[in-house]
Protein backbone atom coordinates (compact mmCIF):
# COMPACT_ATOMS: atom_id res chain seq x y z
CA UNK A 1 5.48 9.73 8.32
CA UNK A 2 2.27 9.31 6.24
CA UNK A 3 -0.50 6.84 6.00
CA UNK A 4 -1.96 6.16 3.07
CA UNK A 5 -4.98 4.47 2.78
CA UNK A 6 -7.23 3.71 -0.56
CA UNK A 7 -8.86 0.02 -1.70
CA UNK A 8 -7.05 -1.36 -4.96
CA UNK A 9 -9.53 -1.50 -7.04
CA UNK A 10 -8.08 -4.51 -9.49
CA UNK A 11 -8.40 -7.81 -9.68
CA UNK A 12 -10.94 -8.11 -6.63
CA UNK A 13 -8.36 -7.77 -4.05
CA UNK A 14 -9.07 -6.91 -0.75
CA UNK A 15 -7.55 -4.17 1.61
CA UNK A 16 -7.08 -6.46 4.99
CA UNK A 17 -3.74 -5.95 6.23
CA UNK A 18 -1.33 -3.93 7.65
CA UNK A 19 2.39 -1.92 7.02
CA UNK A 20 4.41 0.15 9.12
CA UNK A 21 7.16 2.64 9.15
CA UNK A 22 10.55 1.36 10.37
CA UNK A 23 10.79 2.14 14.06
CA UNK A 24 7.48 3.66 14.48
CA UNK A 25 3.62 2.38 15.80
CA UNK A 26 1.78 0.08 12.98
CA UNK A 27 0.20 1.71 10.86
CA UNK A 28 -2.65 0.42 9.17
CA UNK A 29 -2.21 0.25 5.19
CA UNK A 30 -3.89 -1.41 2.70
CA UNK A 31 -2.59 -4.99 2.38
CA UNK A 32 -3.79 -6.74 -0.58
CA UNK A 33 -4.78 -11.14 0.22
CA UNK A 34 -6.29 -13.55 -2.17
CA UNK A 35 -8.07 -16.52 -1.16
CA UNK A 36 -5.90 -19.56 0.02
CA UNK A 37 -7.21 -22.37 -1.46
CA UNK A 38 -6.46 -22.00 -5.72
CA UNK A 39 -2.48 -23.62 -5.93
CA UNK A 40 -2.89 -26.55 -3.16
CA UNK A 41 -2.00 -29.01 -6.08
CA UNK A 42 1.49 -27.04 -6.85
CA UNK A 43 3.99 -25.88 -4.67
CA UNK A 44 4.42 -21.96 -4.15
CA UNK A 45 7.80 -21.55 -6.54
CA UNK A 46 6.01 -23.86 -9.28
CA UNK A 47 2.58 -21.59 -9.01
CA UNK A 48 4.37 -18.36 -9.23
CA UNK A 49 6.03 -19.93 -12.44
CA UNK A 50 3.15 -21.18 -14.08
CA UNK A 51 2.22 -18.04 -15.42
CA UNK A 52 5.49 -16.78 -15.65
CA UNK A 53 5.88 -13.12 -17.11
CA UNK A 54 2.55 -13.57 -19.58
CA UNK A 55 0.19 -11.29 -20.79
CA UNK A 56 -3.14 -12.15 -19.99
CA UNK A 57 -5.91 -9.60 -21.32
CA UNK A 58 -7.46 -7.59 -17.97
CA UNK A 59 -10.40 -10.56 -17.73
CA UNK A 60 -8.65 -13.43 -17.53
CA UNK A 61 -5.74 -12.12 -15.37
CA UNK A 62 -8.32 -10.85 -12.67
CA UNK A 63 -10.27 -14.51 -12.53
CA UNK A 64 -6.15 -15.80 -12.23
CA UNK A 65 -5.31 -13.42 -9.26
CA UNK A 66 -8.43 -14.10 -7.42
CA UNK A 67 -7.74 -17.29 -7.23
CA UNK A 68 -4.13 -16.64 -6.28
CA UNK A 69 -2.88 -16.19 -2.93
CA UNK A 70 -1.13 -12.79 -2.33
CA UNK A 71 -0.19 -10.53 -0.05
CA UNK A 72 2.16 -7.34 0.04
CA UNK A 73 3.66 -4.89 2.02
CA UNK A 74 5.88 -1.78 1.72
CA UNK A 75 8.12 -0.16 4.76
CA UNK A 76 10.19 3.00 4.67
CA UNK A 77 13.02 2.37 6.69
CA UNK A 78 14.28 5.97 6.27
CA UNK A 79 12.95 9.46 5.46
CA UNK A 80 14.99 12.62 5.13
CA UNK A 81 14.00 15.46 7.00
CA UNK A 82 12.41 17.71 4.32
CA UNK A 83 10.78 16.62 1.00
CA UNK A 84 12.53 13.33 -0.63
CA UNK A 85 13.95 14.15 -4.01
CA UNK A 86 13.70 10.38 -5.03
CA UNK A 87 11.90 7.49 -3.99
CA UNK A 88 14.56 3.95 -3.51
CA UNK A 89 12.07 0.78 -3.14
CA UNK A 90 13.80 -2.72 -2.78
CA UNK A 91 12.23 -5.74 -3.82
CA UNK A 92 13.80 -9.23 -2.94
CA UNK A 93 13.72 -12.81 -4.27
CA UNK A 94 12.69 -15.98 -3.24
CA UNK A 95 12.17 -17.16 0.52
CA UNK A 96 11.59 -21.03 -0.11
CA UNK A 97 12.55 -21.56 3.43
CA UNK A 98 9.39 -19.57 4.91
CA UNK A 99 11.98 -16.80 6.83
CA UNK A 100 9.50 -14.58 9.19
CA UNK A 101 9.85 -10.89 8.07
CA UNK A 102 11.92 -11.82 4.96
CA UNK A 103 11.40 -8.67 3.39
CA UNK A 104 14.24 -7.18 6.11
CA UNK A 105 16.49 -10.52 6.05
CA UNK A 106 16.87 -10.50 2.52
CA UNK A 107 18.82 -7.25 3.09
CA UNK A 108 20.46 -7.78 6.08
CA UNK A 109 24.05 -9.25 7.00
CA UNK A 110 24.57 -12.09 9.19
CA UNK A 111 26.00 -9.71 11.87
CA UNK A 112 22.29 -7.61 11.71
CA UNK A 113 23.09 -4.82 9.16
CA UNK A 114 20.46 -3.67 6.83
CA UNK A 115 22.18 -1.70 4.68
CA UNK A 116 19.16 0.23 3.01
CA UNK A 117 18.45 1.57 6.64
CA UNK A 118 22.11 1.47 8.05
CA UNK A 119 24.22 1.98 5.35
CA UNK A 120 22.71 4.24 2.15
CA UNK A 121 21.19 7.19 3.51
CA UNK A 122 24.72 8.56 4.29
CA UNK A 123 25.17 8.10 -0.33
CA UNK A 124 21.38 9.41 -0.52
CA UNK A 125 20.40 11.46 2.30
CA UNK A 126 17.74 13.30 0.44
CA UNK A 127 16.01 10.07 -0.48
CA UNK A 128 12.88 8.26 1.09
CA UNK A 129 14.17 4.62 0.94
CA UNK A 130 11.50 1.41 1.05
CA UNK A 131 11.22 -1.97 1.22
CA UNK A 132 8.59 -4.09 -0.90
CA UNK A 133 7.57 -7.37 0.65
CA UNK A 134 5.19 -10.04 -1.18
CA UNK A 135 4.82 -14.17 -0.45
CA UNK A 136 7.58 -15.44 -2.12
CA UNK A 137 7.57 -18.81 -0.38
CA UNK A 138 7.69 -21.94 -1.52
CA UNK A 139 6.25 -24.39 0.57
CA UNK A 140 3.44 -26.94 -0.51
CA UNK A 141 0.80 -25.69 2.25
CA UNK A 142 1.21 -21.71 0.67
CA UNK A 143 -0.09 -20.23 -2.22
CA UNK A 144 1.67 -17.43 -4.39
CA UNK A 145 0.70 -14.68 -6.79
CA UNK A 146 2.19 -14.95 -10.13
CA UNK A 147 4.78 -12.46 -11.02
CA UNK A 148 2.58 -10.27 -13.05
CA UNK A 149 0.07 -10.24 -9.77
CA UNK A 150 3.06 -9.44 -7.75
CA UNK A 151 4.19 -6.55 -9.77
CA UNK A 152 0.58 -4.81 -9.86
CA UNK A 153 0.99 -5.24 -6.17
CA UNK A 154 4.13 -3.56 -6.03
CA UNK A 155 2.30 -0.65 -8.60
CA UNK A 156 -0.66 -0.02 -6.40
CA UNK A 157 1.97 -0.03 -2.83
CA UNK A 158 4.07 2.65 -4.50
CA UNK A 159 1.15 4.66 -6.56
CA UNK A 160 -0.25 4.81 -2.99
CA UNK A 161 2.92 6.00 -1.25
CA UNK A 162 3.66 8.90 -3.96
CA UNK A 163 -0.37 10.44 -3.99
CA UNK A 164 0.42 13.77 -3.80
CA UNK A 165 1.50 15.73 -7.50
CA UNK A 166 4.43 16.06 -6.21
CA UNK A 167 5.42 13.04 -5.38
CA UNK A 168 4.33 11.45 -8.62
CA UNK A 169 7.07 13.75 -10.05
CA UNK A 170 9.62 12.09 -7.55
CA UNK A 171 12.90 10.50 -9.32
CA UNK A 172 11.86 7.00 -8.92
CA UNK A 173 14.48 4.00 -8.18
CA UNK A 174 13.73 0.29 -8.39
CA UNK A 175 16.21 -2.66 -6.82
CA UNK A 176 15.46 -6.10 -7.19
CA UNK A 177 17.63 -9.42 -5.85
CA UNK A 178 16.90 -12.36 -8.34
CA UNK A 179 13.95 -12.68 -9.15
CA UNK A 180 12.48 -9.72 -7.44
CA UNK A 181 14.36 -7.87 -10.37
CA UNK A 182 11.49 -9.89 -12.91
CA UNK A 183 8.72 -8.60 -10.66
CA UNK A 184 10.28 -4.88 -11.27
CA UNK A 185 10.82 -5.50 -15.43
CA UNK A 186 6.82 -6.61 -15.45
CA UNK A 187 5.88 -3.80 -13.06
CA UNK A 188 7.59 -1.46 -15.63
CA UNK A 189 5.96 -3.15 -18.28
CA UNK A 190 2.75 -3.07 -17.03
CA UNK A 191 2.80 0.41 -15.67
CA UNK A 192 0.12 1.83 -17.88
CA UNK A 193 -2.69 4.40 -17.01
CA UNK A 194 -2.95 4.81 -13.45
CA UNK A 195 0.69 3.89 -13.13
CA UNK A 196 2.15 5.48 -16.11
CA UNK A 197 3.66 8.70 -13.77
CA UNK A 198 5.58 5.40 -12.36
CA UNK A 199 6.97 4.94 -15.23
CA UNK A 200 7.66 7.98 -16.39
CA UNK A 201 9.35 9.18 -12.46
CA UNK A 202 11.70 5.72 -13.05
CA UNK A 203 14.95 7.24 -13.45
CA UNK A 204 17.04 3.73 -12.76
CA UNK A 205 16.78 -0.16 -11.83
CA UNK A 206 19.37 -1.66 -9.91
CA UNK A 207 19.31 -5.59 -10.84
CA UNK A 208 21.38 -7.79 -7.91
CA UNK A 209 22.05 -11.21 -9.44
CA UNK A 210 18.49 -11.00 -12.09
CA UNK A 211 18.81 -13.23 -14.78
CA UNK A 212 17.53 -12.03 -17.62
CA UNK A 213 18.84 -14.54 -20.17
CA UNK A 214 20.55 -17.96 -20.33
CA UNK A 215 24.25 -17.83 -19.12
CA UNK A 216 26.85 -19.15 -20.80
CA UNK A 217 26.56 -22.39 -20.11
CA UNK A 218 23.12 -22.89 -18.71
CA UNK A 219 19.84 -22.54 -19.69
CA UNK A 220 17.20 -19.40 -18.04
CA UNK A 221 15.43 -22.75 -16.90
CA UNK A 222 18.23 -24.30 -14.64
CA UNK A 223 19.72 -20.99 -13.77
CA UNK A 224 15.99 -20.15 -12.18
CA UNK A 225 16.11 -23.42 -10.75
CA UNK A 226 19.86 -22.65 -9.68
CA UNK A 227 18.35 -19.75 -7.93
CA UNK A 228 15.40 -22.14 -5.88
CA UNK A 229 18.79 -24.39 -4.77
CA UNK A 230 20.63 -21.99 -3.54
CA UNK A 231 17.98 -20.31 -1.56
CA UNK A 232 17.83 -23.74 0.23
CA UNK A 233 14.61 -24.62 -1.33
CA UNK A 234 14.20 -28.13 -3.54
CA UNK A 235 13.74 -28.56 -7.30
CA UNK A 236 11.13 -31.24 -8.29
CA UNK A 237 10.75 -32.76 -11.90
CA UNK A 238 7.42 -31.50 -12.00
CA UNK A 239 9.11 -27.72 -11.13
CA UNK A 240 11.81 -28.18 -13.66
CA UNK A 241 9.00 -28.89 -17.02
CA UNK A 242 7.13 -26.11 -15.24
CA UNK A 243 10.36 -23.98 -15.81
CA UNK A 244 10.83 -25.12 -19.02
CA UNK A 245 7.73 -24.23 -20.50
CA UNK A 246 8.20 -20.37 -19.62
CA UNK A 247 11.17 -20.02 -20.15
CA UNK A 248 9.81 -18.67 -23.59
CA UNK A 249 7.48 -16.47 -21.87
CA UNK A 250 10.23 -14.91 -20.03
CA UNK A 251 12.47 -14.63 -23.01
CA UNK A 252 9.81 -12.78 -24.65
CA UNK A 253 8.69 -10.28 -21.91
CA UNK A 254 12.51 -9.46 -21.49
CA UNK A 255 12.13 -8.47 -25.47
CA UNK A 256 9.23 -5.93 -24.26
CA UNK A 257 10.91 -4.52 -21.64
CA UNK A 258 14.17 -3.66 -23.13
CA UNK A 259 10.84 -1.51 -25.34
CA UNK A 260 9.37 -0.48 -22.49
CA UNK A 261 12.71 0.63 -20.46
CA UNK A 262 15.02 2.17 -23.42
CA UNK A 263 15.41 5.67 -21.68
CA UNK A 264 15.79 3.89 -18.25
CA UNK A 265 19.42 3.23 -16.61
CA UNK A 266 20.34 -0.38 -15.69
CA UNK A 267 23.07 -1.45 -13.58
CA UNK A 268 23.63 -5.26 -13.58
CA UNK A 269 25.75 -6.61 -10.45
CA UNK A 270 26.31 -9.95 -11.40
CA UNK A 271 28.26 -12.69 -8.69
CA UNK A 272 31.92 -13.87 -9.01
CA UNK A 273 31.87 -16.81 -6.62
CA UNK A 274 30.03 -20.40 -6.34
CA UNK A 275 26.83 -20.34 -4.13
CA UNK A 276 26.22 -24.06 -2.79
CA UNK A 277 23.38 -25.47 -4.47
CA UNK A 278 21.14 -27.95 -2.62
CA UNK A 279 20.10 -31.03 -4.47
CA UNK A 280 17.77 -33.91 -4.67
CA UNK A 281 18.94 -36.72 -2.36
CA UNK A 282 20.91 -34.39 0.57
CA UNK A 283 23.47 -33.84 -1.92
CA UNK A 284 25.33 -30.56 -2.55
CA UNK A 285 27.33 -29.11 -5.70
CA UNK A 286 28.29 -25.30 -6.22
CA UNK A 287 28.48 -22.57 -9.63
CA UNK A 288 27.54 -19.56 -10.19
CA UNK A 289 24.45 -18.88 -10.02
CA UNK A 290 23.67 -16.04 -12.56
CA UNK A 291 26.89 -15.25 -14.73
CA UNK A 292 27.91 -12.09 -16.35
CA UNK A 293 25.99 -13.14 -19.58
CA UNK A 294 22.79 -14.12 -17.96
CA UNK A 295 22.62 -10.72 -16.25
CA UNK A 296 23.00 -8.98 -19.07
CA UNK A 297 20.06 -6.70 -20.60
CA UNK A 298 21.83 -5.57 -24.05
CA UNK A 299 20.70 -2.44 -23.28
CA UNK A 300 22.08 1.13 -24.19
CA UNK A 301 21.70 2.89 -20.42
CA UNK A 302 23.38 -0.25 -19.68
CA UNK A 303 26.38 -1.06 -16.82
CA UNK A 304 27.56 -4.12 -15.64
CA UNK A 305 29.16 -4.25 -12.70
CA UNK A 306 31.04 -7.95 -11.12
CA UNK A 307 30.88 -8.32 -7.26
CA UNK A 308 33.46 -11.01 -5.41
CA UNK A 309 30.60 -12.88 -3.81
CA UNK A 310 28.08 -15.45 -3.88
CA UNK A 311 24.21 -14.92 -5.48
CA UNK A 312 22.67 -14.48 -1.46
CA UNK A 313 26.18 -12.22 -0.22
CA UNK A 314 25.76 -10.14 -3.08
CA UNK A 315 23.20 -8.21 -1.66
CA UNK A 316 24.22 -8.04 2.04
CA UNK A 317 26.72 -5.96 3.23
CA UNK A 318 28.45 -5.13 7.07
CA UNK A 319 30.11 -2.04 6.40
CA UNK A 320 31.16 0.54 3.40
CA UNK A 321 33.99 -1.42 2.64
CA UNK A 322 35.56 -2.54 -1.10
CA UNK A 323 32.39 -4.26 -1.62
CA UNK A 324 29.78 -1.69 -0.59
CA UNK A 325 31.53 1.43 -2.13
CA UNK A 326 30.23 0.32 -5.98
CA UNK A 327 26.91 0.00 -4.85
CA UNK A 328 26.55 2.96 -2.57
CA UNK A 329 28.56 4.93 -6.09
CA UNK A 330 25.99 4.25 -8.50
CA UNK A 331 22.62 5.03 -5.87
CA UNK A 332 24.27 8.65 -5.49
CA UNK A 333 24.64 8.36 -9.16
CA UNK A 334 20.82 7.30 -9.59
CA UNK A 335 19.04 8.78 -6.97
CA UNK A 336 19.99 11.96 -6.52
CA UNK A 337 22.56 12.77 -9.18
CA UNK A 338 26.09 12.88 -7.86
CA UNK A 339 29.11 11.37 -6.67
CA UNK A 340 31.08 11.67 -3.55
């Protein structure tokens, strides 16, 4: 296993932390924090919102992410013997309940499965597999990075893991869970000069439950804050005008990637079955959380692909059963060309 090590040299952030390899020693890696003191009058979810999927000019989106808390990691949880022939790196959703070492549990089954590690290198052997982690709580006493801080994060972690020429030419897959599928789109986006070999090695995204539009009956608004519910975590008034007034944003950064991303290949699995939302007052309701429309692109490299489970089962899985066996298809598909 290597260790890479090199300061980021955007936004003012700071090299202070550490990453590891699954199963192995720490090893110290850049980890990129942010002053803690900038969002104490928001909560997390609303802060990471506020500046949802905008553009700001280099300037003014440096002064935002310094005074943004942050802070990232990447693990590879499996390596093949000889040189990778494609890079996998997973990036999850929302963790309003403050879960220690989310970036694992958002992955793993209830009986202790994670599948990247577990289950896929037997449908990509030849492929280095990671996980991306970032602050995605939501709590009042946190801060949080906005998406497009998050996504340079997640551009400097994997420019840093692929340093050699080779590896820059490494087939290059993204997978994001909800909203971690945004941070990917506005990584993609954003993956100019340094990161453009990022963006040109992308071969495919694998979206789990991302809405990239309204659904068919909802708005992108209440189907983000559908998202915050059924992750456990509370929607305020003051989060739901904060929704509402990107939801344009978002709507027109999705425009730029389907731009950006036109010789990429999407999958879309999208949810079948009624996660329980928690609402205001202890009480509970259920729906679908992102629907077949909502996780739809429009996009010509474009497959959409229903699973029989709820927004958070969707993207755990105990075994390579009828549920796995789609997934684990279109990764041998993506990664490293072929079917079994």
């Amino acid at each position: 296993m290597r260790t890479h090590n090199s300061n980021f040299q955007g936004a003012g952030l700071c090299p202070t932390g550490e990453v590891y390899n699954e199963g192995l020693a720490a090893q110290q890696l850049p980890q990129f924090s942010i002053p803690h003191d900038s969002c104490s009058a928001l909560s997390s979810i609303a802060c990471v919102f506020q500046h949802f999927f905008i553009f700001f000019p280099p300037s003014i989106f440096q002064t935002l992410v310094l005074n943004m808390a942050s802070a990232s990691q990447l693990i590879e949880v499996y390596a093949p013997a000889n040189e990778p022939v494609a890079d996998i790196v997973f990036v999850h959703g929302l963790n309003p309940l403050g879960q220690n070492d989310y970036i694992r549990r958002a992955w793993t089954h209830p009986d202790g499965t994670l599948w990247p590690k577990h289950l896929l290198p037997k449908d990509t052997p030849n492929s280095r597999i990671m996980l991306f982690g970032y602050n995605a709580n939501n709590a009042s006493n946190f801060s949080a990075a906005t998406t497009r801080a998050h996504a340079n994060a997640l551009l400097e972690r994997v420019d840093l893991s692929r340093s050699s020429p080779q590896a820059k030419r490494r087939r290059l897959v993204f997978v994001g869970h909800s909203l971690g599928g945004l941070i990917i789109k506005q990584a993609l986006v954003d993956a100019q000069g340094r990161y453009t070999s990022i963006k040109q090695a992308t071969h495919g995204v694998v979206f789990f439950g991302t809405p990239h539009q309204g659904g068919s009956k909802e708005t992108l608004c209440r189907i983000t804050a559908n998202i915050i519910a059924a992750s456990g975590g509370s929607v305020s008034n003051d989060l739901m005008l904060s929704l509402e007034r990107d939801s344009q944003n978002a709507r027109n950064a999705n425009e730029v990637f389907r731009q950006t991303a036109r010789d990429i290949e999407i999958v879309n699995f999208f949810e079948c079955r009624n996660a329980n939302l928690k609402k205001p007052v202890g009480m509970h309701t259920a729906a679908i959380v992102v629907d077949a429309k909502s996780a739809t692109l429009g996009m010509l490299k474009e497959h959409q692909i229903n699973m029989d489970c709820n927004h958070t089962a969707m993207c755990r899985f105990s075994g390579r059963d009828h549920m796995y066996e789609p997934v684990g298809g279109q990764f041998r598909r993506l990664a490293e060309g072929r079917w079994q």
